[in-house]
PDB file of N, CA and C in Angstrom:
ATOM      1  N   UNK A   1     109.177  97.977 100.080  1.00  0.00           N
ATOM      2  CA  UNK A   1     108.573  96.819  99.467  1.00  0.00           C
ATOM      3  C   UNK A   1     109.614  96.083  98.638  1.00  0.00           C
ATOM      4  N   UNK A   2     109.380  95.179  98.312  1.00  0.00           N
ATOM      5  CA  UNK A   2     109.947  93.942  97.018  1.00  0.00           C
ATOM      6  C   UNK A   2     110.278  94.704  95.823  1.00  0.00           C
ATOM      7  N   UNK A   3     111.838  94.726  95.540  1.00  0.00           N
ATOM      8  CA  UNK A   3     112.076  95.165  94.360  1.00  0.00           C
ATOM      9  C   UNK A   3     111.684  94.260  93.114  1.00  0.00           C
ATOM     10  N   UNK A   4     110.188  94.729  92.697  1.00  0.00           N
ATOM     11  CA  UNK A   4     109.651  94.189  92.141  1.00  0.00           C
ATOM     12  C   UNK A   4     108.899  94.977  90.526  1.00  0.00           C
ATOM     13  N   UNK A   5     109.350  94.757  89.757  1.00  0.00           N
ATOM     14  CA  UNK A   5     109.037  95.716  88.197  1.00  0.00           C
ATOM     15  C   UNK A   5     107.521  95.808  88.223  1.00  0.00           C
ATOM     16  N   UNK A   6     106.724  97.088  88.379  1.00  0.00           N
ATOM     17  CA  UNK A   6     105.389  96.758  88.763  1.00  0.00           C
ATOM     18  C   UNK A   6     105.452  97.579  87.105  1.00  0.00           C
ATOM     19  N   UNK A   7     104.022  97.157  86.145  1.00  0.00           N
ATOM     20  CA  UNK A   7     103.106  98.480  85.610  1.00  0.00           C
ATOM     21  C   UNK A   7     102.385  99.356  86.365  1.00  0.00           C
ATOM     22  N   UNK A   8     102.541 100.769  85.663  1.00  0.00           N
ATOM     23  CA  UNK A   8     101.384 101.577  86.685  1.00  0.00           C
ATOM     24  C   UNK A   8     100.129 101.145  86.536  1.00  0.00           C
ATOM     25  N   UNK A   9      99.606 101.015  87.387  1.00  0.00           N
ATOM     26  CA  UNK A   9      97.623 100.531  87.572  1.00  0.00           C
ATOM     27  C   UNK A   9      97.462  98.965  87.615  1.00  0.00           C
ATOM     28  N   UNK A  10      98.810  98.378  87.497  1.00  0.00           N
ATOM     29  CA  UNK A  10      98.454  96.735  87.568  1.00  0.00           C
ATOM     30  C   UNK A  10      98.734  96.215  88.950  1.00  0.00           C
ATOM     31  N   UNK A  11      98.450  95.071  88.895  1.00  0.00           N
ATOM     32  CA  UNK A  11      98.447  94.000  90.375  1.00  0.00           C
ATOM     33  C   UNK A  11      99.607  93.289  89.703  1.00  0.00           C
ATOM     34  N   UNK A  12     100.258  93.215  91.092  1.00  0.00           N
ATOM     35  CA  UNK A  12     101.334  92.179  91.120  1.00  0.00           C
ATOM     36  C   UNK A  12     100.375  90.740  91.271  1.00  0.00           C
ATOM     37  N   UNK A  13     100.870  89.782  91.311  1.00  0.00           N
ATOM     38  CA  UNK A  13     100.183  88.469  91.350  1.00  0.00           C
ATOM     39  C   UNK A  13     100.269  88.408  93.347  1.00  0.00           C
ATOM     40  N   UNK A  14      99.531  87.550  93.506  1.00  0.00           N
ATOM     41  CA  UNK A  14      99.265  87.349  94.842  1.00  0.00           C
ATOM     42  C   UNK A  14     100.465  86.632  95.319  1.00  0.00           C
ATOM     43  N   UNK A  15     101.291  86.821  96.823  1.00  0.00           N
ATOM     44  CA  UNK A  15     102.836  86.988  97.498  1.00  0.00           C
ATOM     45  C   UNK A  15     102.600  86.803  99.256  1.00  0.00           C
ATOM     46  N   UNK A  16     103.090  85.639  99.346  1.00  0.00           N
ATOM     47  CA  UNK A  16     102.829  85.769 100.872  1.00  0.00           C
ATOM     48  C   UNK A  16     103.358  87.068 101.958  1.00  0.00           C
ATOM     49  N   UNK A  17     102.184  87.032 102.790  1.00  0.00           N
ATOM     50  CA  UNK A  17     102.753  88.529 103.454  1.00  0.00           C
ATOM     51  C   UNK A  17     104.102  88.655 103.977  1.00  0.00           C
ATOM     52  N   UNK A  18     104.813  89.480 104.139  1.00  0.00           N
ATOM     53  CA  UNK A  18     105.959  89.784 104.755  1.00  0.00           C
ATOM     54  C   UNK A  18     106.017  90.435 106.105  1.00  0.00           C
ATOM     55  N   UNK A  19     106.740  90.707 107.546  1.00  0.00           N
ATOM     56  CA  UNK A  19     106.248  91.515 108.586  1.00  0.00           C
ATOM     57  C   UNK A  19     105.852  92.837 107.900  1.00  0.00           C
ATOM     58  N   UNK A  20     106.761  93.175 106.765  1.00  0.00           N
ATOM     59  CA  UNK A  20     105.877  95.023 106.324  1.00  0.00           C
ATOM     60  C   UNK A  20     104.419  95.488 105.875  1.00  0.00           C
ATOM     61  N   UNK A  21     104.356  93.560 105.460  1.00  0.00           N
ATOM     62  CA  UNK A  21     102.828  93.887 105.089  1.00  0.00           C
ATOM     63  C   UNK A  21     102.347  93.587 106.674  1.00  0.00           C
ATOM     64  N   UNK A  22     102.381  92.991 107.215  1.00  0.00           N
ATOM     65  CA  UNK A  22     101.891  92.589 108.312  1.00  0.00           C
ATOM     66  C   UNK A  22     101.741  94.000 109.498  1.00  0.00           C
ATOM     67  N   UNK A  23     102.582  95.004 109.395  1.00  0.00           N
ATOM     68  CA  UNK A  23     102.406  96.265 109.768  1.00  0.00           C
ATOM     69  C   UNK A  23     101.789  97.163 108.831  1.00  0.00           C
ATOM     70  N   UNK A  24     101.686  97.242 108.155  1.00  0.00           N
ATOM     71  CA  UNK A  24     100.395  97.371 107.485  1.00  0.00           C
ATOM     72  C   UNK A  24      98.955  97.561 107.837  1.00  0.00           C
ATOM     73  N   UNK A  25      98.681  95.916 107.831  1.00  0.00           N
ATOM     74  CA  UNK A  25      97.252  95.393 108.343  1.00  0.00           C
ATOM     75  C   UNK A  25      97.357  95.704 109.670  1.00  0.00           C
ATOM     76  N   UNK A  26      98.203  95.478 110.430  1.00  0.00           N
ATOM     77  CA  UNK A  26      98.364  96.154 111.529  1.00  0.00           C
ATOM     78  C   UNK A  26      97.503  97.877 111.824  1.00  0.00           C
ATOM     79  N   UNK A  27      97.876  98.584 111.130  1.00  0.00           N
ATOM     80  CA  UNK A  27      97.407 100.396 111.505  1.00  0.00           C
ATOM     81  C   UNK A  27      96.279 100.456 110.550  1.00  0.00           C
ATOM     82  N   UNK A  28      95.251  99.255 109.845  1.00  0.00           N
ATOM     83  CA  UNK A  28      94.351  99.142 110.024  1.00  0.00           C
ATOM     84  C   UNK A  28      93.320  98.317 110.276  1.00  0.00           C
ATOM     85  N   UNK A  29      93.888  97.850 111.422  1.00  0.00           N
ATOM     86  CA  UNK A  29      93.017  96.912 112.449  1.00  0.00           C
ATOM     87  C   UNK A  29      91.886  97.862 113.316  1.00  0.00           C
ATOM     88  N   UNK A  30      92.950  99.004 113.669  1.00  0.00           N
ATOM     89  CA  UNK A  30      91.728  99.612 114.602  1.00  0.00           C
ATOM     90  C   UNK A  30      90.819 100.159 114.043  1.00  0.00           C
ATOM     91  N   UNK A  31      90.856 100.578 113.351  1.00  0.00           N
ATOM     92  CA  UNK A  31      89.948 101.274 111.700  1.00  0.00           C
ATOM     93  C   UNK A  31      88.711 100.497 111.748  1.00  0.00           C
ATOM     94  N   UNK A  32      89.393  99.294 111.618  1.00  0.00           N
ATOM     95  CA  UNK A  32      88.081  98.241 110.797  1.00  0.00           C
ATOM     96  C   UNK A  32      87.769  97.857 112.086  1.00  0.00           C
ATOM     97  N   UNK A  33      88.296  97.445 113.382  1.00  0.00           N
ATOM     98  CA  UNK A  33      87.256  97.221 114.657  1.00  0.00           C
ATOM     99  C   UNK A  33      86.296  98.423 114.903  1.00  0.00           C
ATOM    100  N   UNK A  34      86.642  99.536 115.135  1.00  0.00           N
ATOM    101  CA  UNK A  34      85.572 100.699 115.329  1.00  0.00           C
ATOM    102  C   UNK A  34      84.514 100.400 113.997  1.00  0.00           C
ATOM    103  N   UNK A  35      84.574 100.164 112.945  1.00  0.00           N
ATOM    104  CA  UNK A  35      83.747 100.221 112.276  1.00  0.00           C
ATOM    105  C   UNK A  35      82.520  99.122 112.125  1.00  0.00           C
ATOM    106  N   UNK A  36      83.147  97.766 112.723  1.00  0.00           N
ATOM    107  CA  UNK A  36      82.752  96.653 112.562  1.00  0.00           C
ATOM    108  C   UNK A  36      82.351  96.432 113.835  1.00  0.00           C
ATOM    109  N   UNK A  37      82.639  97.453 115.163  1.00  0.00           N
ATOM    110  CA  UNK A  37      82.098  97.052 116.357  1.00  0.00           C
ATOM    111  C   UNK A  37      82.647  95.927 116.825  1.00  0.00           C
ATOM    112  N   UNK A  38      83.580  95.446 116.268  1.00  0.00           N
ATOM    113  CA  UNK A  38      84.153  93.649 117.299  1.00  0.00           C
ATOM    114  C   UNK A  38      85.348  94.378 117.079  1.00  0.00           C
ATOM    115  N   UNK A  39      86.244  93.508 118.079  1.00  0.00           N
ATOM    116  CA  UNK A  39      87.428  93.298 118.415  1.00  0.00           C
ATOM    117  C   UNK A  39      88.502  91.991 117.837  1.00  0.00           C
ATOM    118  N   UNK A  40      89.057  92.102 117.459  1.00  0.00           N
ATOM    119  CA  UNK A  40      89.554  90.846 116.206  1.00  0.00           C
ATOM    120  C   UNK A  40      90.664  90.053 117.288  1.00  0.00           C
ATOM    121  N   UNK A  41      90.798  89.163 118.024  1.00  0.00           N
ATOM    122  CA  UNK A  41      92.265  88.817 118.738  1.00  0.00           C
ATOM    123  C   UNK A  41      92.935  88.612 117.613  1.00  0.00           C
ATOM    124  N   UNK A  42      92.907  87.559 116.860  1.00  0.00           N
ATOM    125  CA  UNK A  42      93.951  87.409 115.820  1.00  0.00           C
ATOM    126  C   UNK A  42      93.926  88.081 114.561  1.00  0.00           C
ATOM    127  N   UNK A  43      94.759  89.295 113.807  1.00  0.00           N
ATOM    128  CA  UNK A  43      94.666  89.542 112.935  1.00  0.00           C
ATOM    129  C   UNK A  43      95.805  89.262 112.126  1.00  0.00           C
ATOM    130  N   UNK A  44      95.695  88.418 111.173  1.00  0.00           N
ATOM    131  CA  UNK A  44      96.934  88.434 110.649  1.00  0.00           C
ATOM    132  C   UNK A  44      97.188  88.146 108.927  1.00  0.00           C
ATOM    133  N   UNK A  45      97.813  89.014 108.528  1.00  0.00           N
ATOM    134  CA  UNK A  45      97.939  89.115 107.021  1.00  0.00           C
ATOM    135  C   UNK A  45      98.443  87.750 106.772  1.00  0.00           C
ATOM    136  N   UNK A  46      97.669  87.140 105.028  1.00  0.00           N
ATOM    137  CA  UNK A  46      98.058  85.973 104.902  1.00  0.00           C
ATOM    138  C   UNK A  46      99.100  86.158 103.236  1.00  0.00           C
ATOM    139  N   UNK A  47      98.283  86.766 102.411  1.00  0.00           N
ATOM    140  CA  UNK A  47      98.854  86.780 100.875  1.00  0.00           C
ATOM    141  C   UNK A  47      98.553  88.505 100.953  1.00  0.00           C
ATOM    142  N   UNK A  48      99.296  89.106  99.770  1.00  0.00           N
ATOM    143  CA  UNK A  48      98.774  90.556  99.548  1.00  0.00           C
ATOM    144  C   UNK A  48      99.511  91.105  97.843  1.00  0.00           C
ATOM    145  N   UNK A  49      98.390  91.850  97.329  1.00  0.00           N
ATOM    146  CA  UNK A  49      98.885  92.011  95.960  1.00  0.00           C
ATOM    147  C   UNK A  49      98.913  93.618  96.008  1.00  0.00           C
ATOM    148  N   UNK A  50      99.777  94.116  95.552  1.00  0.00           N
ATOM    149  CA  UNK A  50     100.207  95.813  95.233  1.00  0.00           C
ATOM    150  C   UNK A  50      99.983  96.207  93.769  1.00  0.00           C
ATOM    151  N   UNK A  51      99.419  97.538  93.646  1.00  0.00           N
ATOM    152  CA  UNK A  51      99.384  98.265  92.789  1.00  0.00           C
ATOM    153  C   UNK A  51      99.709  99.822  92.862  1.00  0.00           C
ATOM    154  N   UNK A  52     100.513 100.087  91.824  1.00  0.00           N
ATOM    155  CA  UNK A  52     101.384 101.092  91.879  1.00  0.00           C
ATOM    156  C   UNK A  52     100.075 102.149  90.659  1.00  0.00           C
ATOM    157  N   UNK A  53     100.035 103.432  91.970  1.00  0.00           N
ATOM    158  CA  UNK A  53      99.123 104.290  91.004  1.00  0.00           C
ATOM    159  C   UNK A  53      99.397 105.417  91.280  1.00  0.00           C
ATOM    160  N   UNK A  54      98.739 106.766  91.713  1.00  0.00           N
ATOM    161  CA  UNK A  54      99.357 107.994  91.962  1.00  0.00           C
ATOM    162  C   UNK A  54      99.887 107.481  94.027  1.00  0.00           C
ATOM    163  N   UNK A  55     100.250 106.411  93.977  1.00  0.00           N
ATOM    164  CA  UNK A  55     101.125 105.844  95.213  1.00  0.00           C
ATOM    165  C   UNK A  55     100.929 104.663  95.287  1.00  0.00           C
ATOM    166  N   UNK A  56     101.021 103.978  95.677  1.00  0.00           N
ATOM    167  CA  UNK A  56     100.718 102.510  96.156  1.00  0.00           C
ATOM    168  C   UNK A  56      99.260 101.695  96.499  1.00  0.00           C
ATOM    169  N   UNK A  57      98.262 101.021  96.262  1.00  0.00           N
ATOM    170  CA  UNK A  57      97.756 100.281  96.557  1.00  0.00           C
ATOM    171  C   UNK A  57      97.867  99.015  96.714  1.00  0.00           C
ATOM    172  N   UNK A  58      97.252  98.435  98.602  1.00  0.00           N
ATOM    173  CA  UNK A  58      97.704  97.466  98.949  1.00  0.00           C
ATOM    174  C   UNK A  58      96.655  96.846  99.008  1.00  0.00           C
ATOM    175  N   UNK A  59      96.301  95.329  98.441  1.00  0.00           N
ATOM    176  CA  UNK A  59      95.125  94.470  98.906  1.00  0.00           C
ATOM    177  C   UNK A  59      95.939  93.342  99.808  1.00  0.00           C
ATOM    178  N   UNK A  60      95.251  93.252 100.810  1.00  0.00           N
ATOM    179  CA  UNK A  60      96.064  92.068 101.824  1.00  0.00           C
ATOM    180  C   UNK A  60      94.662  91.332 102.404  1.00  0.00           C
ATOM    181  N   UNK A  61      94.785  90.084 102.495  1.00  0.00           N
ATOM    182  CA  UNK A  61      93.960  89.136 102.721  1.00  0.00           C
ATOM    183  C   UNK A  61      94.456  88.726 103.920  1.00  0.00           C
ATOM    184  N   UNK A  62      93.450  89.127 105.493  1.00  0.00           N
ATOM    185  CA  UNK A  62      94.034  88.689 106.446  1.00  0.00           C
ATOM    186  C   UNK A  62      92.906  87.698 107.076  1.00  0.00           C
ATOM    187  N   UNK A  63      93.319  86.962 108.013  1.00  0.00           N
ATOM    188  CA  UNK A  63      92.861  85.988 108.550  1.00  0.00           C
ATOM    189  C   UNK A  63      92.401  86.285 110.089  1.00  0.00           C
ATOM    190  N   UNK A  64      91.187  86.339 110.530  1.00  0.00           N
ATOM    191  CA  UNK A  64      90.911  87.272 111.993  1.00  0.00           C
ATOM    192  C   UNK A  64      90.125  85.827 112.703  1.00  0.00           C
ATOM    193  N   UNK A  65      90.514  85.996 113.880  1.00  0.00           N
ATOM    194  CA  UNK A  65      89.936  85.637 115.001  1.00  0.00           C
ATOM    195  C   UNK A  65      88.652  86.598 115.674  1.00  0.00           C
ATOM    196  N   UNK A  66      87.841  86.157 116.036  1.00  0.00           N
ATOM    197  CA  UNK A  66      86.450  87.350 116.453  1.00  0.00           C
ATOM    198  C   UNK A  66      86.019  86.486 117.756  1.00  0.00           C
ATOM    199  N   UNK A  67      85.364  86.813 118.838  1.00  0.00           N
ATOM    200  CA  UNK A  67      85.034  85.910 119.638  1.00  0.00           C
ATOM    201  C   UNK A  67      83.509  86.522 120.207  1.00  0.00           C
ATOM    202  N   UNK A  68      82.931  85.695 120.012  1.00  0.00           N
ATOM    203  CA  UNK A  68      81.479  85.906 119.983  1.00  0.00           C
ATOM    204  C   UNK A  68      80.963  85.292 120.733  1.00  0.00           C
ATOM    205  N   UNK A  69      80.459  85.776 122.105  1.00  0.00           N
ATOM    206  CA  UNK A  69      80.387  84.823 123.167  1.00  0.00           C
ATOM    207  C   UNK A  69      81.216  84.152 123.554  1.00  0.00           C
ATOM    208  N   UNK A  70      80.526  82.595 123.809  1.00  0.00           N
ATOM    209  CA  UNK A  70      82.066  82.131 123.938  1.00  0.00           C
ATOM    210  C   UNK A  70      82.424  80.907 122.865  1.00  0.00           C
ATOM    211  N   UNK A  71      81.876  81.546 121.647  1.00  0.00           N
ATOM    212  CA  UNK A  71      82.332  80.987 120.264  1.00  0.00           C
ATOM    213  C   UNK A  71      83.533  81.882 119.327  1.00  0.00           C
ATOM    214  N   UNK A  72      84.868  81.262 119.184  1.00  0.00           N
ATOM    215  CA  UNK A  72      85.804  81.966 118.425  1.00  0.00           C
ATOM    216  C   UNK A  72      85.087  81.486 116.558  1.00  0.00           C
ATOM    217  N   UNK A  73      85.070  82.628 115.808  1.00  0.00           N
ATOM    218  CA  UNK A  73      84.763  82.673 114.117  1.00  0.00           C
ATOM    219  C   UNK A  73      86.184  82.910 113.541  1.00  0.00           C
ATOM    220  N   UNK A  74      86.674  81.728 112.728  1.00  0.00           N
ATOM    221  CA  UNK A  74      87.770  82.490 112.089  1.00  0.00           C
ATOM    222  C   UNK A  74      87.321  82.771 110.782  1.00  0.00           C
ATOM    223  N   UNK A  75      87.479  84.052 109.987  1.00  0.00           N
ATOM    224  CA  UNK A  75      87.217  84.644 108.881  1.00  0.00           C
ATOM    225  C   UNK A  75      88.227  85.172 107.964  1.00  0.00           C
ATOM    226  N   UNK A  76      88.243  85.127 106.907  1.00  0.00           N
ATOM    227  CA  UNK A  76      89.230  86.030 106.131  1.00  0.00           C
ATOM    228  C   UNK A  76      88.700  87.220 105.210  1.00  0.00           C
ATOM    229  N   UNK A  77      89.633  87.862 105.369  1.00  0.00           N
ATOM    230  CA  UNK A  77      88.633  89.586 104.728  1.00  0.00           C
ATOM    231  C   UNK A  77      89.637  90.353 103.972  1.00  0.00           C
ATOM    232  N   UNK A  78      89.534  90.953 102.994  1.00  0.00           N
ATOM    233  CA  UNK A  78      90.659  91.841 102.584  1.00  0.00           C
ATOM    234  C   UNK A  78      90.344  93.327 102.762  1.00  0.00           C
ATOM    235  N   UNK A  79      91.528  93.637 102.839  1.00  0.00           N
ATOM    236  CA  UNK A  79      91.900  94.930 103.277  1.00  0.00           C
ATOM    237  C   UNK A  79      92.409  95.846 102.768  1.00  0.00           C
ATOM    238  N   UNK A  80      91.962  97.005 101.753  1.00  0.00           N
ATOM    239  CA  UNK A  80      92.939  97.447 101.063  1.00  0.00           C
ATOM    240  C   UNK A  80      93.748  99.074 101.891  1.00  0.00           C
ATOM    241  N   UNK A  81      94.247  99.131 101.324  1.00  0.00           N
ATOM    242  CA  UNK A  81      95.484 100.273 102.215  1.00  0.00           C
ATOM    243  C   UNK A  81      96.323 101.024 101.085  1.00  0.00           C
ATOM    244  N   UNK A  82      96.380 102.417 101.148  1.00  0.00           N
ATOM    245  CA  UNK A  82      96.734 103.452 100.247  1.00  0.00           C
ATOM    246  C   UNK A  82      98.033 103.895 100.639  1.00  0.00           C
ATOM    247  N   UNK A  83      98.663 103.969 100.358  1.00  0.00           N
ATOM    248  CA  UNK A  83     100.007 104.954 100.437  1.00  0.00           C
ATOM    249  C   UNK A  83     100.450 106.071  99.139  1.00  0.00           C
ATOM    250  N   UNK A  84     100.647 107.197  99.871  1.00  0.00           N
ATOM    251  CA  UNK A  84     100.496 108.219  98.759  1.00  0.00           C
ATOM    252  C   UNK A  84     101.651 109.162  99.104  1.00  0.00           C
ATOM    253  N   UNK A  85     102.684 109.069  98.145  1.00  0.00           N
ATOM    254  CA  UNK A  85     103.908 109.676  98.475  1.00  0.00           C
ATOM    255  C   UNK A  85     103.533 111.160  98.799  1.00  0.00           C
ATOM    256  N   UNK A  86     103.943 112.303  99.842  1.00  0.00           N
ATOM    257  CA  UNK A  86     103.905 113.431 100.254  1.00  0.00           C
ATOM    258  C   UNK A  86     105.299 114.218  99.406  1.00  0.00           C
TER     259      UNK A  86
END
């Protein structure tokens, strides 16, 4: 990530995504389709804010394509994502 001076338990201010965040939202796309029952064509991280706690928390605000019939919905949803040093 962004060598960036975090406090523990705070949010960075909101940062346009980078490809790392974008792999990210990526490995949980399939997560949230099985759960949500649709299939997203476009998923793609737009802004995302980090918080540093016993590892990382990621909120990323992505922007999805859904196709519903034959109507495309574009939506935005956030996503949060844990990383926990081993």
């Amino acid at each position: 990530m962004e060598s960036e001076e975090m406090l523990a338990g705070g949010l960075t201010e909101p940062r346009p995504a980078t490809p790392e965040i974008q792999e990210i939202a990526n490995k949980v796309k399939p997560q949230l389709e099985e759960k949500t029952k649709k299939t997203y064509e476009k998923f793609e991280a737009i802004i995302y804010r980090s918080q540093v706690v016993a590892g990382t928390n990621y909120y990323i605000k992505v922007s999805v394509q859904h196709l519903f019939g034959s109507k495309r919905f574009w939506i935005s949803l956030g996503v949060m994502f844990s990383v926990i040093p081993t």
